[in-house]
C-alpha atoms as a PDB file:
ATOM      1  CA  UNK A   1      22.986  18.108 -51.460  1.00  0.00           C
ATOM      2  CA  UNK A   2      19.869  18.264 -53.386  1.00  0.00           C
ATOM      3  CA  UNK A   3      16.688  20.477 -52.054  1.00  0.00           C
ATOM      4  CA  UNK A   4      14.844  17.391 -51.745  1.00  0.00           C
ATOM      5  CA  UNK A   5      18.072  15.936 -49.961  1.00  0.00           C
ATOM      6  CA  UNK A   6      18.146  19.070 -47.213  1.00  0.00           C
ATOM      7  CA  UNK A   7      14.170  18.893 -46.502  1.00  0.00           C
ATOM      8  CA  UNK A   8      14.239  15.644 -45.813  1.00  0.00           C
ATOM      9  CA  UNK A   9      17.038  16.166 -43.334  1.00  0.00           C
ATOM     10  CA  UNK A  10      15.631  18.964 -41.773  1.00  0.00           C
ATOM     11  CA  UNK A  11      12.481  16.852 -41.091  1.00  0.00           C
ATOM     12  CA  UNK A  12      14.586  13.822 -39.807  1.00  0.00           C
ATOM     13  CA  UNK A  13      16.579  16.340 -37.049  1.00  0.00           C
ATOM     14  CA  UNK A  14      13.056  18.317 -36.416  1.00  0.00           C
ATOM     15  CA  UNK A  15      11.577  14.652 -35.422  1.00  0.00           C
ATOM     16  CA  UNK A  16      14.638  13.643 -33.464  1.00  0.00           C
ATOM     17  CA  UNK A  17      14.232  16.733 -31.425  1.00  0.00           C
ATOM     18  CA  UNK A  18      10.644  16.563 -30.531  1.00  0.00           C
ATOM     19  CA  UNK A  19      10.972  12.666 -29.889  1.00  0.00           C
ATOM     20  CA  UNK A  20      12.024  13.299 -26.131  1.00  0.00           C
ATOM     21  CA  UNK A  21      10.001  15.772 -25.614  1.00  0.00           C
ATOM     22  CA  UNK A  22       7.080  14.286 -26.162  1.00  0.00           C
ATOM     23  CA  UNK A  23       8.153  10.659 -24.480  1.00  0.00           C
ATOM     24  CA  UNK A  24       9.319  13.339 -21.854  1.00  0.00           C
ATOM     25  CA  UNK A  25       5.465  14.422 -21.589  1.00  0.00           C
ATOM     26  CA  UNK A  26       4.197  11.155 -22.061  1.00  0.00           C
ATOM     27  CA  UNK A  27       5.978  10.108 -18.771  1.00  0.00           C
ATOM     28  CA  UNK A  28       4.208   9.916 -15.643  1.00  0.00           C
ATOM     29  CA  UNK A  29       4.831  12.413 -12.970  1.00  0.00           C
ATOM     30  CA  UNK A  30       7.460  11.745 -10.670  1.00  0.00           C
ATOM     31  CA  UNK A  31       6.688   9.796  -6.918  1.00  0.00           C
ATOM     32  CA  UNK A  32       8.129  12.227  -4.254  1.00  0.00           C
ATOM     33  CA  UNK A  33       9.499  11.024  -1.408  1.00  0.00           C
ATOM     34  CA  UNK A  34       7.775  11.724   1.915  1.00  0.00           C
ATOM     35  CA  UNK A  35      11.207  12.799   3.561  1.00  0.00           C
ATOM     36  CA  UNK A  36      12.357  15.180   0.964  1.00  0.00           C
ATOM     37  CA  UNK A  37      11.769  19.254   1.569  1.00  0.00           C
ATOM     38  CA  UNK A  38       8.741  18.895  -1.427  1.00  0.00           C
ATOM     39  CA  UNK A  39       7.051  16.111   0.684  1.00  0.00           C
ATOM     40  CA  UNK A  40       7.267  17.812   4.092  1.00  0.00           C
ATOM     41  CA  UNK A  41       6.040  21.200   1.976  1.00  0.00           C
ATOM     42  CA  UNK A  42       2.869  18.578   0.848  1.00  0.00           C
ATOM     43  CA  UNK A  43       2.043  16.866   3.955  1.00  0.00           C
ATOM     44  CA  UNK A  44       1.885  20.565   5.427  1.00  0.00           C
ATOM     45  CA  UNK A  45      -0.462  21.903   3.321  1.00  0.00           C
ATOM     46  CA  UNK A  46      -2.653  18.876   2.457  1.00  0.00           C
ATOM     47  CA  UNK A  47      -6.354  19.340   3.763  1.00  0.00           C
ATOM     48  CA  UNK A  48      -6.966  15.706   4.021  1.00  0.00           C
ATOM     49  CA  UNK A  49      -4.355  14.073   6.283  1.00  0.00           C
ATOM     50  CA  UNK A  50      -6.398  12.982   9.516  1.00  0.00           C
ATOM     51  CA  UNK A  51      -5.142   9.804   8.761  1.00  0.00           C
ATOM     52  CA  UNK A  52      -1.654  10.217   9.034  1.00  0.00           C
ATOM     53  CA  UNK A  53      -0.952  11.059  12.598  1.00  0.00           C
ATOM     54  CA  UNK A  54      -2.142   7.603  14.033  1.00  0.00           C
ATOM     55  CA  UNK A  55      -0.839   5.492  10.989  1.00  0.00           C
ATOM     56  CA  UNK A  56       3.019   7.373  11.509  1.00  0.00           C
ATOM     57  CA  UNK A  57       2.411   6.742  15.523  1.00  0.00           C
ATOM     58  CA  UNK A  58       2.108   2.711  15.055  1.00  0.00           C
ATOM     59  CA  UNK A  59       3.561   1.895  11.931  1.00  0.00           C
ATOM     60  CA  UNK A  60       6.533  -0.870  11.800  1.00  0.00           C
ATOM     61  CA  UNK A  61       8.477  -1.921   8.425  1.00  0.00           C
ATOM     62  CA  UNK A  62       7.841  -5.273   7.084  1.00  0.00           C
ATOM     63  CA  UNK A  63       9.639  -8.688   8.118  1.00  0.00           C
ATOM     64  CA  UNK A  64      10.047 -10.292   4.934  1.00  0.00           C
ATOM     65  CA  UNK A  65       8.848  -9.609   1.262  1.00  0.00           C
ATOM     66  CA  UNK A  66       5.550 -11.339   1.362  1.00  0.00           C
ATOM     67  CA  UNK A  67       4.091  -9.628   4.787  1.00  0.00           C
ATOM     68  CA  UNK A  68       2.864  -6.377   3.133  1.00  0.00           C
ATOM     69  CA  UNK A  69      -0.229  -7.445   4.082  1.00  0.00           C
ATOM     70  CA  UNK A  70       0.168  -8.605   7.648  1.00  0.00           C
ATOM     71  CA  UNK A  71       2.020  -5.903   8.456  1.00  0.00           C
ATOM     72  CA  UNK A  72      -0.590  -3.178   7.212  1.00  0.00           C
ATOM     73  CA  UNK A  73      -3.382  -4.740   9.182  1.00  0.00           C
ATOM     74  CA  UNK A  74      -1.332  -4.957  12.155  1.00  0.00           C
ATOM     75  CA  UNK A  75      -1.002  -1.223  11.733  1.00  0.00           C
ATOM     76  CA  UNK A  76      -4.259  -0.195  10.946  1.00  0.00           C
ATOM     77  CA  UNK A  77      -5.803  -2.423  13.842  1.00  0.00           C
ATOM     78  CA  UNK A  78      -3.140  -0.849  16.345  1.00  0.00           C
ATOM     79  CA  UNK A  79      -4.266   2.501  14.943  1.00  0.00           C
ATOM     80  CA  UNK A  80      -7.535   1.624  16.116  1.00  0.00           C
ATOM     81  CA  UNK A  81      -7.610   0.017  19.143  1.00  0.00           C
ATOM     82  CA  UNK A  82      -4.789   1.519  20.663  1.00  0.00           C
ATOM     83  CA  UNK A  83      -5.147   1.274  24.312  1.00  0.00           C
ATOM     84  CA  UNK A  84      -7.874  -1.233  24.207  1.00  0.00           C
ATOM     85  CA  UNK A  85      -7.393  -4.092  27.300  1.00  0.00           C
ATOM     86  CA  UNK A  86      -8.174  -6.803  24.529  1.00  0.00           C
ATOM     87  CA  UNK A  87      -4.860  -6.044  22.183  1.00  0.00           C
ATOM     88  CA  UNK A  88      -3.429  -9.513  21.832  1.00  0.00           C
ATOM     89  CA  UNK A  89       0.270 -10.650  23.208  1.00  0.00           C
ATOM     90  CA  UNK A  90       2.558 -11.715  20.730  1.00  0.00           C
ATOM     91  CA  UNK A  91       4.998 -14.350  22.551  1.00  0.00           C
ATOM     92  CA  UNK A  92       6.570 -15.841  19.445  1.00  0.00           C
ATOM     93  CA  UNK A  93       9.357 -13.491  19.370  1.00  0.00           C
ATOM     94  CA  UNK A  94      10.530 -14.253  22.916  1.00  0.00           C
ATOM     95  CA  UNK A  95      13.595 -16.576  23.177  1.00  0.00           C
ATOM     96  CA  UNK A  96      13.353 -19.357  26.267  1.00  0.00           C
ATOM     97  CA  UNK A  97      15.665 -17.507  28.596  1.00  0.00           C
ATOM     98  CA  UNK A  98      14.502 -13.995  28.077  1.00  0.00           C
ATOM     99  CA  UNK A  99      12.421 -14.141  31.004  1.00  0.00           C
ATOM    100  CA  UNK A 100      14.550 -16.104  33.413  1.00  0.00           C
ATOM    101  CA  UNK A 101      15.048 -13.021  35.671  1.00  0.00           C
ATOM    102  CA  UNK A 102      12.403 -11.450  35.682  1.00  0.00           C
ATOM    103  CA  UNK A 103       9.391 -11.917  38.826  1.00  0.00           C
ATOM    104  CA  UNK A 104       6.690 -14.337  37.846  1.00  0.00           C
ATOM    105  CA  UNK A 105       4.013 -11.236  37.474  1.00  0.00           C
ATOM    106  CA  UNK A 106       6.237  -9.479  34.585  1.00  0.00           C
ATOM    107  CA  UNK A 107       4.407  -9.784  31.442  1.00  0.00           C
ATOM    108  CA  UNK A 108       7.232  -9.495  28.520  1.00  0.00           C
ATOM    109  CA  UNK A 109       5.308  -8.990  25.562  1.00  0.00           C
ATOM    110  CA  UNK A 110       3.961  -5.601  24.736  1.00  0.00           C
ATOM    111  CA  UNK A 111       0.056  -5.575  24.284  1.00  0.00           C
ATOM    112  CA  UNK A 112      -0.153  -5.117  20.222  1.00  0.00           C
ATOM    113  CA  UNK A 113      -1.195  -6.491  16.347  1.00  0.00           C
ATOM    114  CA  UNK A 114       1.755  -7.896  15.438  1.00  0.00           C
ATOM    115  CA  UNK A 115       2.747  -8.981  11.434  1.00  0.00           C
ATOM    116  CA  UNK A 116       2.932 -12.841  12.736  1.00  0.00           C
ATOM    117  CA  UNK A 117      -0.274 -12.758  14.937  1.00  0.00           C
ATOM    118  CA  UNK A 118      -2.795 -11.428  13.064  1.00  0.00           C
ATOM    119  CA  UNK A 119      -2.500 -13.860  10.047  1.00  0.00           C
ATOM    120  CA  UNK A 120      -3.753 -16.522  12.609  1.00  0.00           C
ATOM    121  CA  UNK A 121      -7.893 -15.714  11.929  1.00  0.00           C
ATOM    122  CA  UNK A 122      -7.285 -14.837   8.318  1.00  0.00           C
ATOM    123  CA  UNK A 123      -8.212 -17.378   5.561  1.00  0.00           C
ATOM    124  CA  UNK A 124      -4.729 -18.359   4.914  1.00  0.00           C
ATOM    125  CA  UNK A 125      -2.026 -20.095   6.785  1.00  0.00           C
ATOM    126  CA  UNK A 126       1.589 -18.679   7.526  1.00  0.00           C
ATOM    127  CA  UNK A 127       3.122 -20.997   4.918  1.00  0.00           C
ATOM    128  CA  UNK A 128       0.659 -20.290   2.599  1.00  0.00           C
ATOM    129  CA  UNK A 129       1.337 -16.375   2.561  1.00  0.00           C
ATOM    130  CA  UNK A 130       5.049 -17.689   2.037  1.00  0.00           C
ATOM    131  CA  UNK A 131       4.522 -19.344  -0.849  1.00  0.00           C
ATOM    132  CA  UNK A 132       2.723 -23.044  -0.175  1.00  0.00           C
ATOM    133  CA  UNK A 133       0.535 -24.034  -2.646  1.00  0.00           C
ATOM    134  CA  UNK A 134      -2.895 -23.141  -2.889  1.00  0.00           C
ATOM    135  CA  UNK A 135      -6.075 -24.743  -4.605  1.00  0.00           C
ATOM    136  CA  UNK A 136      -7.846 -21.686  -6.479  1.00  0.00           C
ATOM    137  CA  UNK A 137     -10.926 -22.380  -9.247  1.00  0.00           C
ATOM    138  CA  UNK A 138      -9.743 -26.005  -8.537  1.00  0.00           C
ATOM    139  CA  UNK A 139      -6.125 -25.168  -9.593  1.00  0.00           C
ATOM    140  CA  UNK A 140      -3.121 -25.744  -7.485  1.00  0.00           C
ATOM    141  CA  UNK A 141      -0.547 -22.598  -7.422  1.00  0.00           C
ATOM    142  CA  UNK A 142       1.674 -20.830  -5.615  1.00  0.00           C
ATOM    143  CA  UNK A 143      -0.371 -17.278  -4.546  1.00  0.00           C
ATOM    144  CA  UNK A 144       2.160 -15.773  -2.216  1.00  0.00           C
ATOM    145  CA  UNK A 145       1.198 -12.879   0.311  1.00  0.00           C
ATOM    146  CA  UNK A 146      -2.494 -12.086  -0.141  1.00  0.00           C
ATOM    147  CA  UNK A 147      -4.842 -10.830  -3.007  1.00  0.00           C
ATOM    148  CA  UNK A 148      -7.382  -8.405  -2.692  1.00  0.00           C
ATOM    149  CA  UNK A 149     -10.344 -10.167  -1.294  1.00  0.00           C
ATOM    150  CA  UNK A 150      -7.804 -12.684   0.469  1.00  0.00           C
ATOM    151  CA  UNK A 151      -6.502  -9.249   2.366  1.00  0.00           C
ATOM    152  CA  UNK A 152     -10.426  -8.484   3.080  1.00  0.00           C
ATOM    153  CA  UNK A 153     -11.466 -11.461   4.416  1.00  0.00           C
ATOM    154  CA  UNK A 154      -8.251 -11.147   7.020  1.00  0.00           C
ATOM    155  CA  UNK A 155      -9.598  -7.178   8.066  1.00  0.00           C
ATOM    156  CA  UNK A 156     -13.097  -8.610   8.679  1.00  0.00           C
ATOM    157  CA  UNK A 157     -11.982 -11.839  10.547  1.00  0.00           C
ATOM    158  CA  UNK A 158     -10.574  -9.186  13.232  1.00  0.00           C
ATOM    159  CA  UNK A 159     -13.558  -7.355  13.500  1.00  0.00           C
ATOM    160  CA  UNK A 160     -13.453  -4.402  11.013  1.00  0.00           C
ATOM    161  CA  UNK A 161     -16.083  -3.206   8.761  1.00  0.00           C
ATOM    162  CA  UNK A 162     -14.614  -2.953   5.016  1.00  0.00           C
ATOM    163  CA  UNK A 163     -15.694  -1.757   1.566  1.00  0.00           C
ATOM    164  CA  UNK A 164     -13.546  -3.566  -1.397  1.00  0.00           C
ATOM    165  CA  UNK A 165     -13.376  -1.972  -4.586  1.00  0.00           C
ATOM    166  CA  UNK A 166     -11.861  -3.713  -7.480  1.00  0.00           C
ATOM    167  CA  UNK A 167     -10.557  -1.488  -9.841  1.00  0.00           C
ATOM    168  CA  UNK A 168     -11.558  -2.621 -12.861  1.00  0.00           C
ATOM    169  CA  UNK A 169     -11.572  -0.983 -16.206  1.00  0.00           C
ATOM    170  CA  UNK A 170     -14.944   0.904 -15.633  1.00  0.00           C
ATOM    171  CA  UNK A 171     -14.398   2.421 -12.744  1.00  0.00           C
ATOM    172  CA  UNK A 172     -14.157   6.022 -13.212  1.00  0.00           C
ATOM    173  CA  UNK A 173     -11.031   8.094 -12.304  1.00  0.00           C
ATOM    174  CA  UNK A 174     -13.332  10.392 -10.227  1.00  0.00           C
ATOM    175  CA  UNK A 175     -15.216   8.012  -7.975  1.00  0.00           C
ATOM    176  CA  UNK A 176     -11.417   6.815  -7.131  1.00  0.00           C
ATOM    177  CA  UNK A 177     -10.933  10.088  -6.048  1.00  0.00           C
ATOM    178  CA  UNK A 178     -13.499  10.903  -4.558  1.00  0.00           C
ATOM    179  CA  UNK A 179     -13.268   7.894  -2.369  1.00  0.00           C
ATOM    180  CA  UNK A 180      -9.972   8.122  -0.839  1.00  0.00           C
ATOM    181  CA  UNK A 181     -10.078  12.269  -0.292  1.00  0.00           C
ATOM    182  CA  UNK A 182     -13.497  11.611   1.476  1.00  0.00           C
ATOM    183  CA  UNK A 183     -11.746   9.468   3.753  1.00  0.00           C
ATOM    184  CA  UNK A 184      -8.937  11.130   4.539  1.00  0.00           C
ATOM    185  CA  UNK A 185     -10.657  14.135   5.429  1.00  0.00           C
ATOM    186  CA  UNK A 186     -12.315  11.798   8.324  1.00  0.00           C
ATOM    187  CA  UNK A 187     -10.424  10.573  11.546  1.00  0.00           C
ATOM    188  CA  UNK A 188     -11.261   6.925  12.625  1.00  0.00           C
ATOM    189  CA  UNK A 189     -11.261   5.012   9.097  1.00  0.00           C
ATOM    190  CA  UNK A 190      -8.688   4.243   6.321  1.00  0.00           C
ATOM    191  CA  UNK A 191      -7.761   3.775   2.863  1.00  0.00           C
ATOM    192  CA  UNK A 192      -5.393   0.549   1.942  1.00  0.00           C
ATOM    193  CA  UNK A 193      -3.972   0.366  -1.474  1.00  0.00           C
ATOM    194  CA  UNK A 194      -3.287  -2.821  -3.440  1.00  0.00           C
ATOM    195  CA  UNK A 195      -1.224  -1.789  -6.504  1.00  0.00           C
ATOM    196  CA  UNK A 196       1.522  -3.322  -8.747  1.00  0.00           C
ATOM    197  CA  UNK A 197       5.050  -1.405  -8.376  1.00  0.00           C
ATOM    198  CA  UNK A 198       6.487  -1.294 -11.686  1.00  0.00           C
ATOM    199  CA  UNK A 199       3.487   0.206 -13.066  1.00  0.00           C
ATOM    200  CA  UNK A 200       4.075   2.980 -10.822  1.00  0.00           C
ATOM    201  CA  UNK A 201       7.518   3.153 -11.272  1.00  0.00           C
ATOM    202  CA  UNK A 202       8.674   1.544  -8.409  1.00  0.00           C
ATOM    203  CA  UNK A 203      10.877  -2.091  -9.292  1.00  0.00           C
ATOM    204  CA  UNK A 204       8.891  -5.347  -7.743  1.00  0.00           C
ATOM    205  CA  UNK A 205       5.631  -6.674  -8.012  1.00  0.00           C
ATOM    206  CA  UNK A 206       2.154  -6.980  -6.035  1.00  0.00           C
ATOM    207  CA  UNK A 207       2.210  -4.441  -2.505  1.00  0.00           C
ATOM    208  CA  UNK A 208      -0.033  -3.992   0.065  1.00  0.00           C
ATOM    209  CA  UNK A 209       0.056  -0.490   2.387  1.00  0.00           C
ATOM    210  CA  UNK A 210      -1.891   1.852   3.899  1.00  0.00           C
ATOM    211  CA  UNK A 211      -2.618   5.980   2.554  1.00  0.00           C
ATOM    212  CA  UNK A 212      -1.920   8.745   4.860  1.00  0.00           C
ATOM    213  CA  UNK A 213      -3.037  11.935   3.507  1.00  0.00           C
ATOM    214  CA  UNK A 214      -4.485  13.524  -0.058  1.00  0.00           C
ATOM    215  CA  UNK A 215      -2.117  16.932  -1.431  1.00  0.00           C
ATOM    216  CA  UNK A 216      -4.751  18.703  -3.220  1.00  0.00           C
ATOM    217  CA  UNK A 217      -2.381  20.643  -5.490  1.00  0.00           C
ATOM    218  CA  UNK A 218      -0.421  17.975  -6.680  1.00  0.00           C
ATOM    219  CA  UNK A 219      -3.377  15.338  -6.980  1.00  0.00           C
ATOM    220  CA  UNK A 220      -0.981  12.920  -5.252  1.00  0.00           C
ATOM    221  CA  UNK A 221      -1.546  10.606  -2.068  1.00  0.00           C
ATOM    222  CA  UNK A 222       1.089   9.946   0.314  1.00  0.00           C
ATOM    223  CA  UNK A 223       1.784   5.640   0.087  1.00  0.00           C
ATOM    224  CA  UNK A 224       2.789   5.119   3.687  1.00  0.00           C
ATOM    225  CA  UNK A 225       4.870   1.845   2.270  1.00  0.00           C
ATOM    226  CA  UNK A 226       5.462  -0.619   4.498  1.00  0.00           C
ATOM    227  CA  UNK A 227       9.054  -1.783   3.133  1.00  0.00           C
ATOM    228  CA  UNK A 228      10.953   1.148   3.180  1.00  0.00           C
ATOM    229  CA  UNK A 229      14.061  -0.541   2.773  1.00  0.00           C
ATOM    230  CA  UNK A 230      12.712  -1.127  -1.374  1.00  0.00           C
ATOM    231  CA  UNK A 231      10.586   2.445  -2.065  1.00  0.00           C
ATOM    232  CA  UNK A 232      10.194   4.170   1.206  1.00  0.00           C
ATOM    233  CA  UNK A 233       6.930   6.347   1.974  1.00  0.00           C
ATOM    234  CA  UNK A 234       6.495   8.638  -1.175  1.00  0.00           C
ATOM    235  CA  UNK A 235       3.401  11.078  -2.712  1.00  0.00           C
ATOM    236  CA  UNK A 236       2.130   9.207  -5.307  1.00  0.00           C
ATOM    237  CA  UNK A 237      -0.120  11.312  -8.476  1.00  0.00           C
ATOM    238  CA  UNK A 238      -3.637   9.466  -7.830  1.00  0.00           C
ATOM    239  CA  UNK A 239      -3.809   8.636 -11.931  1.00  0.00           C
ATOM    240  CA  UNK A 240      -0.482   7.094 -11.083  1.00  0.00           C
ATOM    241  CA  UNK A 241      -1.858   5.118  -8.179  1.00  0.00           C
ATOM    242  CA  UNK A 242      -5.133   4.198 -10.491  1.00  0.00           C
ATOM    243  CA  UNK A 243      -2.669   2.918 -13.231  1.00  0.00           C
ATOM    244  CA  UNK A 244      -1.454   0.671 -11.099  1.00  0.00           C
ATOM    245  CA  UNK A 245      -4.167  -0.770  -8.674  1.00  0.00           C
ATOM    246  CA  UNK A 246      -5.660  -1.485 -12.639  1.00  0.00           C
ATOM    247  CA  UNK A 247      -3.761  -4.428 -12.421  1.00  0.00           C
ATOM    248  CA  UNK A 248      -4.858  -8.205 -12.806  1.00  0.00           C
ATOM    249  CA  UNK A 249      -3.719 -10.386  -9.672  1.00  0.00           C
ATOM    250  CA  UNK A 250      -4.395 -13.901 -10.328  1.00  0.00           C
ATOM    251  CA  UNK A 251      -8.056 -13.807 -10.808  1.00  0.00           C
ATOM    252  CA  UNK A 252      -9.310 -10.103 -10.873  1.00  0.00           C
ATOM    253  CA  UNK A 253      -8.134  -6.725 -10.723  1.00  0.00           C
ATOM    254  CA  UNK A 254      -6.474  -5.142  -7.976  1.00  0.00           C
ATOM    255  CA  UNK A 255      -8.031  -2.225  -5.983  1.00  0.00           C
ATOM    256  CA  UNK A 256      -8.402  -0.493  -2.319  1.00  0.00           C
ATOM    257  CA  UNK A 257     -10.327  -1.305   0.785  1.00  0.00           C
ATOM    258  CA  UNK A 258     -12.109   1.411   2.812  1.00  0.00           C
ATOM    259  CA  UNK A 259     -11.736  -0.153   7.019  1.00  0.00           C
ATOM    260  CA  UNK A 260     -13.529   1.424   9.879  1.00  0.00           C
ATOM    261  CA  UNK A 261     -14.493  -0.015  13.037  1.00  0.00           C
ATOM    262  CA  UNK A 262     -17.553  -2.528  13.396  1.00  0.00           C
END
């Protein structure tokens, strides 16, 4: 083999080599699941987790694939007004004979938000979160399960106080930040996440759930994911979480909504 033969080898194997390594560093970090000994070792060090306690104490798993939505306002507005003589009675679940023999002053259904009942004062119908078409910008389309401002308008028609933020391509990475850690540090008011899953590197597509608590070291939030049957709750790098809230949905970007109490 010629000189020029072997250099050019040596510079083919020396580019094969550092290939991986850089697609290796090019990678995202890695989600970490919330029930692994690395997540427990986060949530018990993060600073900024006042959130958590109250979300873990009332949170339920989705019914279906398009009630991310539902289901995270149910459990923020349990969260909230746990305890509270006006929490709602969801009969719909109840089968004709279930209360057959019981006395005539035994209320069944447990006082509480549930994924069915709180769609009923949002802006759109059951069968439109499942997929019945919708007129938007004077076009007809299908616009399953609920985009950003759609999910906003349902928070407010119950009552809560909300702050949208469409992440758009000049929002800063900081003011992000600075956002959810701020209110996770504070007891009483939330952060929701709207994201798309494969750019986080989770399989599916549009999702809807609440954040729990803010790992300093790490720079990850905790997704408390309300279909843990698909992804399970899991710490999530915030420039991770960014990547994929920067997302079109139908008309705009996706985002987060700040909720507190009105």
């Amino acid at each position: 083999m010629s000189l020029l033969a072997r250099l050019a080898f040596a510079a083919l194997l020396a580019t094969a080599s550092i290939a991986p390594a850089l697609a290796r560093d090019d990678a995202p970090p890695p989600l970490v699941a919330f029930n692994s000994d690395e997540g427990i070792t986060r949530l018990a060090r993060a600073k900024a987790k006042l959130d958590f306690p109250g979300l873990a104490n009332q949170f339920e798993a989705q019914s279906n694939i398009a009630f991310c939505g539902p289901t995270t306002a149910a459990i923020v507005l349990n969260t909230m007004r746990s305890g509270s003589p006006e929490l709602p009675r969801d009969r719909s679940r109840l089968r004709p004979g279930d209360t057959l023999h019981l006395p005539g002053t035994v209320e069944l259904a447990v006082p509480r938000f549930t994924q069915d009942n709180v769609i009923d004062r949002g802006p759109k119908t059951r069968a439109q979160v499942l997929g019945e078409p919708i007129t938007i910008d004077g076009k007809t389309l299908r616009d399953a399960g609920y985009q950003l401002r759609q999910f906003d308008a349902l928070l407010r028609a119950h009552g809560l106080d909300t702050r949208l933020v469409v992440v758009d391509d000049t929002l800063p990475e900081q003011v992000i930040r600075a956002d959810m850690v701020d209110n996770l540090k504070r007891g009483g008011d939330y952060v929701i996440v709207n994201y798309r899953r494969r750019d986080v590197g989770q399989p599916g597509g549009g999702h809807i759930s609440p954040l729990g608590a803010y790992d300093e070291e790490t720079d990850s939030v905790l997704v408390m994911d309300v279909n843990p049957s698909s992804a399970g709750w899991v710490w999530m790098p915030i420039a991770t979480l960014i990547r994929g809230m920067r997302t079109l949905d139908t008309v705009e970007n996706r985002g987060y909504i700040l909720v507190q109490p009105r």
